[in-house]
N, C-alpha and C. Protein backbone atom coordinates (compact mmCIF):
# COMPACT_ATOMS: atom_id res chain seq x y z
N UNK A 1 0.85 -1.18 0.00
CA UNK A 1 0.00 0.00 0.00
C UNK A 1 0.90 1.24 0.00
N UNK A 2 0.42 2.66 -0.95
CA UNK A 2 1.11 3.43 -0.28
C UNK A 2 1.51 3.79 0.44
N UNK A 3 2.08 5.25 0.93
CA UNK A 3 2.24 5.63 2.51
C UNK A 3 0.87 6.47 2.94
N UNK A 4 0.36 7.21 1.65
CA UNK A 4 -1.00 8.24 1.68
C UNK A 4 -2.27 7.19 2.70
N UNK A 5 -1.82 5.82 2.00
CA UNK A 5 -3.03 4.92 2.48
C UNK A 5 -3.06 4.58 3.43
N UNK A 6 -1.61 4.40 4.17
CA UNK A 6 -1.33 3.80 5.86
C UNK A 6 -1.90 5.08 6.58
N UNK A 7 -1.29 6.52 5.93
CA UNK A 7 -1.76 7.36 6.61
C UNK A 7 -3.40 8.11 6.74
N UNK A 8 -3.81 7.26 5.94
CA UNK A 8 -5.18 7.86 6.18
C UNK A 8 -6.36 6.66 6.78
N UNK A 9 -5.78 5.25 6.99
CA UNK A 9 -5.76 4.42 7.60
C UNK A 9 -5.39 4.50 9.31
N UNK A 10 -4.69 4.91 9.64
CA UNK A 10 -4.13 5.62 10.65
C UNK A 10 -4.85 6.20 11.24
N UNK A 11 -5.07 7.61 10.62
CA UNK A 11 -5.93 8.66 11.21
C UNK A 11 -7.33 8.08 11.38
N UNK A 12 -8.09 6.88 10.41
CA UNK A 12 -9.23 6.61 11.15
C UNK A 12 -9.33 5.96 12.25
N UNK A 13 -8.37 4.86 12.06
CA UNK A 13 -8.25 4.40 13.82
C UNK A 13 -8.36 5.08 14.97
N UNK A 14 -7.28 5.93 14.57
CA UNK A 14 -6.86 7.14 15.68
C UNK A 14 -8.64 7.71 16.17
N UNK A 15 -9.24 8.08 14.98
CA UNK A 15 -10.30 9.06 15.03
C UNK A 15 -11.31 8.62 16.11
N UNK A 16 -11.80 7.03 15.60
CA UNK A 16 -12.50 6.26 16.49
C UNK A 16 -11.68 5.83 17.88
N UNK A 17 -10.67 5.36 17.86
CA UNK A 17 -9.94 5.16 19.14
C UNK A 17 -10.47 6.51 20.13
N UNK A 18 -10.01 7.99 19.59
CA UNK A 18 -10.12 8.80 20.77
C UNK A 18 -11.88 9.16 20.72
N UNK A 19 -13.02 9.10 19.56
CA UNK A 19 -14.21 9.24 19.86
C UNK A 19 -14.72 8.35 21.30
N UNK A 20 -14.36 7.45 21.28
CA UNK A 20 -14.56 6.12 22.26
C UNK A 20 -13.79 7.01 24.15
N UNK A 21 -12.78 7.49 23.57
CA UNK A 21 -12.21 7.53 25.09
C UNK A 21 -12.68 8.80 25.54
N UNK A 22 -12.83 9.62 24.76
CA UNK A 22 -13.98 10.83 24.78
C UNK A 22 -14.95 10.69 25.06
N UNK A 23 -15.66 9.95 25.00
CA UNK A 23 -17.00 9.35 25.24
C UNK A 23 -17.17 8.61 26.61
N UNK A 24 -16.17 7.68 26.58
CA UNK A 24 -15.89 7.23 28.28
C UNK A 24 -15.66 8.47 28.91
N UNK A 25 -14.64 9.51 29.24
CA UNK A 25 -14.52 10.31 29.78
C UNK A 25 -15.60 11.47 29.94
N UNK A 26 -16.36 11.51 29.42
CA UNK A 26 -17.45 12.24 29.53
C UNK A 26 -18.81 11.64 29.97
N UNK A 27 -18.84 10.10 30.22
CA UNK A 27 -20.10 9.88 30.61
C UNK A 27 -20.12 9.54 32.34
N UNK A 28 -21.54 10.10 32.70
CA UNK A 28 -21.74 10.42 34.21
C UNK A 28 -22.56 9.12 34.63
N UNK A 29 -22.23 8.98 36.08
CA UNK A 29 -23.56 8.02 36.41
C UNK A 29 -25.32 9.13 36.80
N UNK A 30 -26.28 8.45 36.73
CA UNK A 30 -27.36 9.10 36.58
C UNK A 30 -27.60 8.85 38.37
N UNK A 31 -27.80 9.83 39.02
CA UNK A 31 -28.21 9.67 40.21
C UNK A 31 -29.60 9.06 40.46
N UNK A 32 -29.70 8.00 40.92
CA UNK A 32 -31.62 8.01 41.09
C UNK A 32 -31.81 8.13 42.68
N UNK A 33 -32.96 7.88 42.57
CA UNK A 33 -33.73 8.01 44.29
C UNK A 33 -34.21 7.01 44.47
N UNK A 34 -34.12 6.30 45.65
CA UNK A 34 -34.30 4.82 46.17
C UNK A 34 -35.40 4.45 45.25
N UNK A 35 -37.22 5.33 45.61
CA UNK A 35 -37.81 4.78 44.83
C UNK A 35 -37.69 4.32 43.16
N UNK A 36 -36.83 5.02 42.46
CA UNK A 36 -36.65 4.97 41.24
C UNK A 36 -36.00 3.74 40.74
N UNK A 37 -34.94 3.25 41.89
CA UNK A 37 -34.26 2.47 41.61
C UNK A 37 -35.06 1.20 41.89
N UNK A 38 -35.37 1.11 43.18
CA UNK A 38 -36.89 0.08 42.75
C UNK A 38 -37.76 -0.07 42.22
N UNK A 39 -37.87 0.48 41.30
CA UNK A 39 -38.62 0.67 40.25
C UNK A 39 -37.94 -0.23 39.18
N UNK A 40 -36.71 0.35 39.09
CA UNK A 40 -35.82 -0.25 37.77
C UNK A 40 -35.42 -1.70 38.12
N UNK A 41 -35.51 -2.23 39.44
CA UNK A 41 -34.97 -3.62 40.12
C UNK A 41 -36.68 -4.61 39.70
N UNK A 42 -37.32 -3.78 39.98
CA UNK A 42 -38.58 -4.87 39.73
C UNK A 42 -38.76 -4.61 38.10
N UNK A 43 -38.79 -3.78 37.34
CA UNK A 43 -38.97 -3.90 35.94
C UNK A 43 -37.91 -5.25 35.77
N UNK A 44 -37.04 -4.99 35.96
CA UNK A 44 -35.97 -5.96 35.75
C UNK A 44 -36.47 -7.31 36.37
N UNK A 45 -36.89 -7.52 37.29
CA UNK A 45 -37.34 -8.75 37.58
C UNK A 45 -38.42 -9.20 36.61
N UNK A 46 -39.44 -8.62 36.64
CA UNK A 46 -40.27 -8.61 35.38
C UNK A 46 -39.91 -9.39 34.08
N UNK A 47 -39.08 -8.76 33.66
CA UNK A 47 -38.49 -8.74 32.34
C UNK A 47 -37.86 -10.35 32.54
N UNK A 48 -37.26 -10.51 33.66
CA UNK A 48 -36.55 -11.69 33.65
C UNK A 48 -37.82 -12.98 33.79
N UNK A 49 -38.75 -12.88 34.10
CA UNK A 49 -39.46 -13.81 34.81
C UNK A 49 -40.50 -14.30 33.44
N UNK A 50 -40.59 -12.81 32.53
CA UNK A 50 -40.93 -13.05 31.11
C UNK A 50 -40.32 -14.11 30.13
N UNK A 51 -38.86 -13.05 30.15
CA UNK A 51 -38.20 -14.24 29.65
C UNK A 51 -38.05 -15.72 29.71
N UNK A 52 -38.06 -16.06 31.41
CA UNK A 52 -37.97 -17.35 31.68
C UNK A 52 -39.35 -18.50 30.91
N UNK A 53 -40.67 -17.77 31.02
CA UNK A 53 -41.62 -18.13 30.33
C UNK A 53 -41.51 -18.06 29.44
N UNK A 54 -40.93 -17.35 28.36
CA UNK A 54 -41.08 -17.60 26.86
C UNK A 54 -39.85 -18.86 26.11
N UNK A 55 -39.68 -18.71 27.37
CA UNK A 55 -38.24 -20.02 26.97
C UNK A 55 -38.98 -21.32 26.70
């Protein structure tokens, strides 16, 4: 391959490599409130107990 091609090969890696660590570095956890989170623990049970039945 040329060198034009390694280098523009390169730079996309690069591009996505740092979109990704940019992206980690910028994401927050979402605070919830007890009730909320029990909320999200029984949906989740839900969901699982569905699943188990459709199996």
């Amino acid at each position: 391959m040329p060198w034009y091609a390694w280098l523009i090969l390169i730079l996309a890696i690069g591009s996505v490599v740092g979109g990704l660590l940019m992206l980690r570095d910028t994401a927050k956890k979402v605070p919830l409130t007890d009730e909320q989170l029990k909320r999200v623990h029984e949906r989740n049970a839900q969901a699982d107990a569905q699943d188990a039945r459709d199996r």
